[in-house]
Protein backbone atom coordinates (compact mmCIF):
# COMPACT_ATOMS: atom_id res chain seq x y z
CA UNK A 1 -0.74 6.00 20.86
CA UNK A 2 0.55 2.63 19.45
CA UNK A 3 4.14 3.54 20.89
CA UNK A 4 2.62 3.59 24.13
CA UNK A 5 0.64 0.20 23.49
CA UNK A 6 3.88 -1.54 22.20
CA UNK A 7 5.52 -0.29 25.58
CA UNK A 8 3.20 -1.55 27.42
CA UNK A 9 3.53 -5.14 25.82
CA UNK A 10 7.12 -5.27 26.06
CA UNK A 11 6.40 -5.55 29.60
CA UNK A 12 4.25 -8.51 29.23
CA UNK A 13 4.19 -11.37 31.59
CA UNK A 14 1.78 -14.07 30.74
CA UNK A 15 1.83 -15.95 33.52
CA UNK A 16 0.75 -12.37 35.34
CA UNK A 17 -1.51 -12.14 32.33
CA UNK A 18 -3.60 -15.22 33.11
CA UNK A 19 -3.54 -14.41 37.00
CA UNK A 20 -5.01 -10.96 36.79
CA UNK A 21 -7.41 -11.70 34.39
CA UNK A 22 -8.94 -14.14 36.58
CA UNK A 23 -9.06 -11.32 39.30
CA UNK A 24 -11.43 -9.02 37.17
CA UNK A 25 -13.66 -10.84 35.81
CA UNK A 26 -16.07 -8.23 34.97
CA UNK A 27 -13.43 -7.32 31.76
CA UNK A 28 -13.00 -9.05 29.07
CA UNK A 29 -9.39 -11.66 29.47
CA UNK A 30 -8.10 -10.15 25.79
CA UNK A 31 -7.97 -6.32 27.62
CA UNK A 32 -5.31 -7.22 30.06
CA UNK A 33 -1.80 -7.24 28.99
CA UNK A 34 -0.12 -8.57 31.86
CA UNK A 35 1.77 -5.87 33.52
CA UNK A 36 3.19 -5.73 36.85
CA UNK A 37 2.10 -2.32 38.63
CA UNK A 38 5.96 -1.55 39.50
CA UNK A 39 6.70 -1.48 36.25
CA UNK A 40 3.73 -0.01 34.94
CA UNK A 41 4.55 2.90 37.32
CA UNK A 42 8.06 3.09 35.97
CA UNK A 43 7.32 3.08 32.51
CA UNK A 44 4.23 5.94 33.47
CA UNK A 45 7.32 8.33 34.31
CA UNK A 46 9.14 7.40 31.48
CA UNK A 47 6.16 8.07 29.41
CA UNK A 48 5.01 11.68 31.17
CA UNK A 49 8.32 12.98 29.75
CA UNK A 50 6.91 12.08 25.66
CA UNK A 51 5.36 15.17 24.41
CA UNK A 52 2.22 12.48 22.66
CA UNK A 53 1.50 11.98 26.84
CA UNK A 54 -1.31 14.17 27.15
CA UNK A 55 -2.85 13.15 23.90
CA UNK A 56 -3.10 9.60 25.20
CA UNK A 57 -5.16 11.00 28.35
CA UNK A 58 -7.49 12.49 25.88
CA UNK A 59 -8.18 8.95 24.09
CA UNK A 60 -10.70 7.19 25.52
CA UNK A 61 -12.05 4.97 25.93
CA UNK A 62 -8.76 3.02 25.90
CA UNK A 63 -8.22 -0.78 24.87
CA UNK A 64 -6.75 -2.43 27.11
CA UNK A 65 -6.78 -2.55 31.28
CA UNK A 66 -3.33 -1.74 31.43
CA UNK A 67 -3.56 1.60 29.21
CA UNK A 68 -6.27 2.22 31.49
CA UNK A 69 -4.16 1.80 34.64
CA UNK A 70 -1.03 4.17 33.12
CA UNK A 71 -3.89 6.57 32.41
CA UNK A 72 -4.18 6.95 36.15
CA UNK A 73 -0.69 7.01 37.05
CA UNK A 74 -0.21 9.78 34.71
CA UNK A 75 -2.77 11.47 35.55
CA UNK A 76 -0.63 13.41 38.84
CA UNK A 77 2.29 13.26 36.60
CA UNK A 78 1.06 15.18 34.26
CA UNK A 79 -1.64 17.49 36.27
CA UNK A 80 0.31 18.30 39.75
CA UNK A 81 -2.62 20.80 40.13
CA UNK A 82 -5.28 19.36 42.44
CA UNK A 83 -7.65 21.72 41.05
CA UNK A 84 -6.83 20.36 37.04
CA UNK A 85 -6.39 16.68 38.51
CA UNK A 86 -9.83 16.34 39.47
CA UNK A 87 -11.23 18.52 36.38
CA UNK A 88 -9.10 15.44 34.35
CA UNK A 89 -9.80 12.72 36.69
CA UNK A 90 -13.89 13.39 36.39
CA UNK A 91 -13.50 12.90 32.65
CA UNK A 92 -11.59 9.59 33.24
CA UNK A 93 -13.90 8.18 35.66
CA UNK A 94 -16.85 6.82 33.54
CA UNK A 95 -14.69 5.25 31.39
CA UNK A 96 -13.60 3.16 34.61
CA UNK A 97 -14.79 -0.20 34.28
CA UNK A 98 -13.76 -2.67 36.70
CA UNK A 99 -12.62 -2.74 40.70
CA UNK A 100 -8.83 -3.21 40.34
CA UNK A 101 -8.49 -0.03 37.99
CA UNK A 102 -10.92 2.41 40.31
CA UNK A 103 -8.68 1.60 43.88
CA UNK A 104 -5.44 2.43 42.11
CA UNK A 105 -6.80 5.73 40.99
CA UNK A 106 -6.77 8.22 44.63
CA UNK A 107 -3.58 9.67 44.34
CA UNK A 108 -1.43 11.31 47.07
CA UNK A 109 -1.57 14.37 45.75
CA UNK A 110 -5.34 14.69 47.24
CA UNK A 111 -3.61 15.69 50.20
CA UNK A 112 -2.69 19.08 49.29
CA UNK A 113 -6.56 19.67 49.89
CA UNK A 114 -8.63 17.47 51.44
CA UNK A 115 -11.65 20.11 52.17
CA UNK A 116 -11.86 20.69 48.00
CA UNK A 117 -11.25 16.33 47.25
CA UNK A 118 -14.34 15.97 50.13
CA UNK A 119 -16.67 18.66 47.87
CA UNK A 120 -15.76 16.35 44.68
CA UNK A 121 -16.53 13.12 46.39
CA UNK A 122 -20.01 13.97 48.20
CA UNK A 123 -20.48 14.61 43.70
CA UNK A 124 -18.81 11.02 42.82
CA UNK A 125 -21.13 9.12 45.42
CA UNK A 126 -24.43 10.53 43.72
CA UNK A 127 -23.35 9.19 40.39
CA UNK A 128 -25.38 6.72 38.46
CA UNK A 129 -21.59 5.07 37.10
CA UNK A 130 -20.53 2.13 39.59
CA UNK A 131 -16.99 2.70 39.77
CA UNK A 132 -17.08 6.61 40.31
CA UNK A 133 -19.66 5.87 43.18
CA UNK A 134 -17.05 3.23 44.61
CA UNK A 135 -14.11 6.06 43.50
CA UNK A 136 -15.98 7.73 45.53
CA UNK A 137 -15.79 5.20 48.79
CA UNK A 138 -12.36 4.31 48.31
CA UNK A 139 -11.44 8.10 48.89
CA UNK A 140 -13.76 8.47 52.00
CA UNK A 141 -11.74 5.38 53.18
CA UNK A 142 -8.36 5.87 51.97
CA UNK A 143 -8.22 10.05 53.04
CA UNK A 144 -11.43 10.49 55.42
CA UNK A 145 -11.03 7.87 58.03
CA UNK A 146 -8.60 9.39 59.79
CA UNK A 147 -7.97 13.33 61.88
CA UNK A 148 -9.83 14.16 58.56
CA UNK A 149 -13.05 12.15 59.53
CA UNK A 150 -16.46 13.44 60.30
CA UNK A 151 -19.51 11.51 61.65
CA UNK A 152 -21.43 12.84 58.17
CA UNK A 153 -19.44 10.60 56.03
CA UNK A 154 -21.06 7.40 57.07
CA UNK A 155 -24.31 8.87 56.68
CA UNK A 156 -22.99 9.37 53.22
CA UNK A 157 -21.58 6.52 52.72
CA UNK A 158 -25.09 4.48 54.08
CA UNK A 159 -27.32 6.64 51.78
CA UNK A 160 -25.90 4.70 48.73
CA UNK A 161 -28.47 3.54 46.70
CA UNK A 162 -27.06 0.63 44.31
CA UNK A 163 -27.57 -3.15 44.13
CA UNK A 164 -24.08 -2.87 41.86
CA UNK A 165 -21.83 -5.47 44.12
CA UNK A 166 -18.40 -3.39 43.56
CA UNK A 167 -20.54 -0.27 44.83
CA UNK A 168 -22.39 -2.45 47.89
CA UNK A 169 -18.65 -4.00 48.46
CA UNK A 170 -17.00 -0.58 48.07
CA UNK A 171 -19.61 0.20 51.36
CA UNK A 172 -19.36 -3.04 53.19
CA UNK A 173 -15.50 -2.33 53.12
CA UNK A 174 -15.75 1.22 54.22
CA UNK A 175 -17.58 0.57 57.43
CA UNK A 176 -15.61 -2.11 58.06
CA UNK A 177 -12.64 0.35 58.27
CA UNK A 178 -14.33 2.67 59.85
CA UNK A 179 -15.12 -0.02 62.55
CA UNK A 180 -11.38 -0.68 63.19
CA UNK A 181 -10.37 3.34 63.34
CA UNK A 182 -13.82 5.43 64.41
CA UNK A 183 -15.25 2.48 66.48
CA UNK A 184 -17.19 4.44 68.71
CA UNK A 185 -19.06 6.64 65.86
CA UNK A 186 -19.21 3.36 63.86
CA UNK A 187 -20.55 0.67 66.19
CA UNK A 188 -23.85 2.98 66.33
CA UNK A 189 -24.70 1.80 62.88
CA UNK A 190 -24.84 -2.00 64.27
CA UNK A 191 -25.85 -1.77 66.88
CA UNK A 192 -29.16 0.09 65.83
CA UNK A 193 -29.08 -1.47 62.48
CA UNK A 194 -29.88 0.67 59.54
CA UNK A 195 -27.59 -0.78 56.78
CA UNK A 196 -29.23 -3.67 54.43
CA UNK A 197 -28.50 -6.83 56.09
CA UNK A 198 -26.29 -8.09 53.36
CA UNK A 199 -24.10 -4.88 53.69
CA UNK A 200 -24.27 -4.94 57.42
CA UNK A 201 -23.07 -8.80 57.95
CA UNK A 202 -20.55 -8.37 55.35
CA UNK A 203 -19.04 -5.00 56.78
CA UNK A 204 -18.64 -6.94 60.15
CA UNK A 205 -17.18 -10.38 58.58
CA UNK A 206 -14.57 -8.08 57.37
CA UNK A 207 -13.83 -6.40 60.31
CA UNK A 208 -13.76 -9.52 62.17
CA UNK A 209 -11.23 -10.92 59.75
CA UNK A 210 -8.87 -7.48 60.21
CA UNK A 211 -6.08 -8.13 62.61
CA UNK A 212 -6.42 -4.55 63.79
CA UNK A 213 -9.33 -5.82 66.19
CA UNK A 214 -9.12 -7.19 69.48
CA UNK A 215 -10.34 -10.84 70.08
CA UNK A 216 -13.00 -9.24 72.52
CA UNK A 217 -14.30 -7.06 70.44
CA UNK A 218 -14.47 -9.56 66.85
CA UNK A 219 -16.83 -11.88 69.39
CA UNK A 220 -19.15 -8.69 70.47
CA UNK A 221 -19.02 -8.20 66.43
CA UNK A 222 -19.61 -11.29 65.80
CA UNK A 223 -23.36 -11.39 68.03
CA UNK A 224 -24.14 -8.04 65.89
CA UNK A 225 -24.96 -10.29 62.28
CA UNK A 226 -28.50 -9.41 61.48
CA UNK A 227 -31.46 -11.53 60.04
CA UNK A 228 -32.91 -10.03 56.77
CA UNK A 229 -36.36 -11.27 58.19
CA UNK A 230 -35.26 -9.34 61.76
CA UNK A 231 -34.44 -6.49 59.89
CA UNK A 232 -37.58 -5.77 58.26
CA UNK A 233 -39.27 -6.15 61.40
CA UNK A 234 -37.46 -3.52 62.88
CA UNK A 235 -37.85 -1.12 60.12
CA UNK A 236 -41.52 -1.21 60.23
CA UNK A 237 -41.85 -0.67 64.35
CA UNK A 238 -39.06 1.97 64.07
């Protein structure tokens, strides 16, 4: 496994080094290496041809962010089965410990079955580990938001019980989405309100700031922010 640490650092850039860390500061600054994700990627199908590839998946936790990241890019490489992908991906997940890491993880292979990936992430967004219950969001938003979407998965998506900010971000930026392409089936949650207040203001600042929204419709949004006082007040008489 050192071979594939040294790799790593021969791709160091510390100027990238000190900018990324600054970006996750939930990880320690000493974890990241400083490697571009192009190269990263480059030097993950350079490593999936070493026959010591699969014994790096099955070292965890790892060291640093970046062996963390290659971990994910192999992880297709190396398992073009969706069926073994997620059976390998599930025992990667806990070990997932910050934001940038967990939305560079759904690969496009989760195409080949979206029916069986939807099965595994109604499982991730029950978890009691933050970044597989945000794993979990960024698939519903990256695969589910589209001809693949189904009213359900906001309902899912609003059961969420967390105070974790990368979970109660994760949500804020899922509805947000799912404002710009399943407006009709997503205004209903604002204009009834039943997201927390924090979650529901932020999903809409976000939506107002996406370019993908007509100037009409970001000042409609934009009379939809809720009151956490108002809120509660409506809970109770509903």
């Amino acid at each position: 496994m050192e071979e594939i640490t040294r790799g790593l650092f021969a791709f160091q850039d510390e100027s990238y080094r000190a900018f990324q860390a600054k970006l996750i500061p939930e990880i320690a600054g000493e974890k990241v290496i400083g490697v571009r994700m192009p190269l990263l990627r480059s030097y993950a199908k350079q490593v999936a041809g070493e026959p010591y590839a699969r014994a790096f998946l099955q070292e965890l936790p790892h060291t640093y962010y970046e062996e963390d990241n290659l971990h994910g890019a192999l992880l297709p490489l190396l398992y073009p089965q969706l069926e073994e992908l997620l059976v390998q991906l599930e025992r990667f997940l806990p070990y997932v410990d910050n934001w940038a890491t967990c939305d560079l993880l759904p690969p496009k292979a989760f195409r080949k079955d979206l029916p069986q990936v939807y099965e595994a992430v109604k499982r991730w967004l029950q978890s009691s580990e933050t970044f597989t219950v945000r794993f979990g969001l960024v698939t519903l938003l990256g695969f589910f938001l589209d001809e693949h979407f189904e009213p359900e998965m906001l309902r899912l998506a609003a059961e969420i019980k967390s105070e974790a900010y990368y979970v109660k971000m994760a949500i804020a930026w899922y509805f947000s989405i799912a404002l710009v392409k399943q407006y009709e089936t997503a205004i209903l949650w604002f204009t009834t309100p039943r997201l927390d207040p924090w979650t529901h203001n932020k999903a809409l600042q976000k939506a107002v700031e996406s370019r993908r929204i007509d100037a009409e419709t970001k000042a409609y949004l934009k009379g939809l922010k809720v009151k956490a006082g108002k809120r509660k007040v409506q809970e109770v008489i509903s």
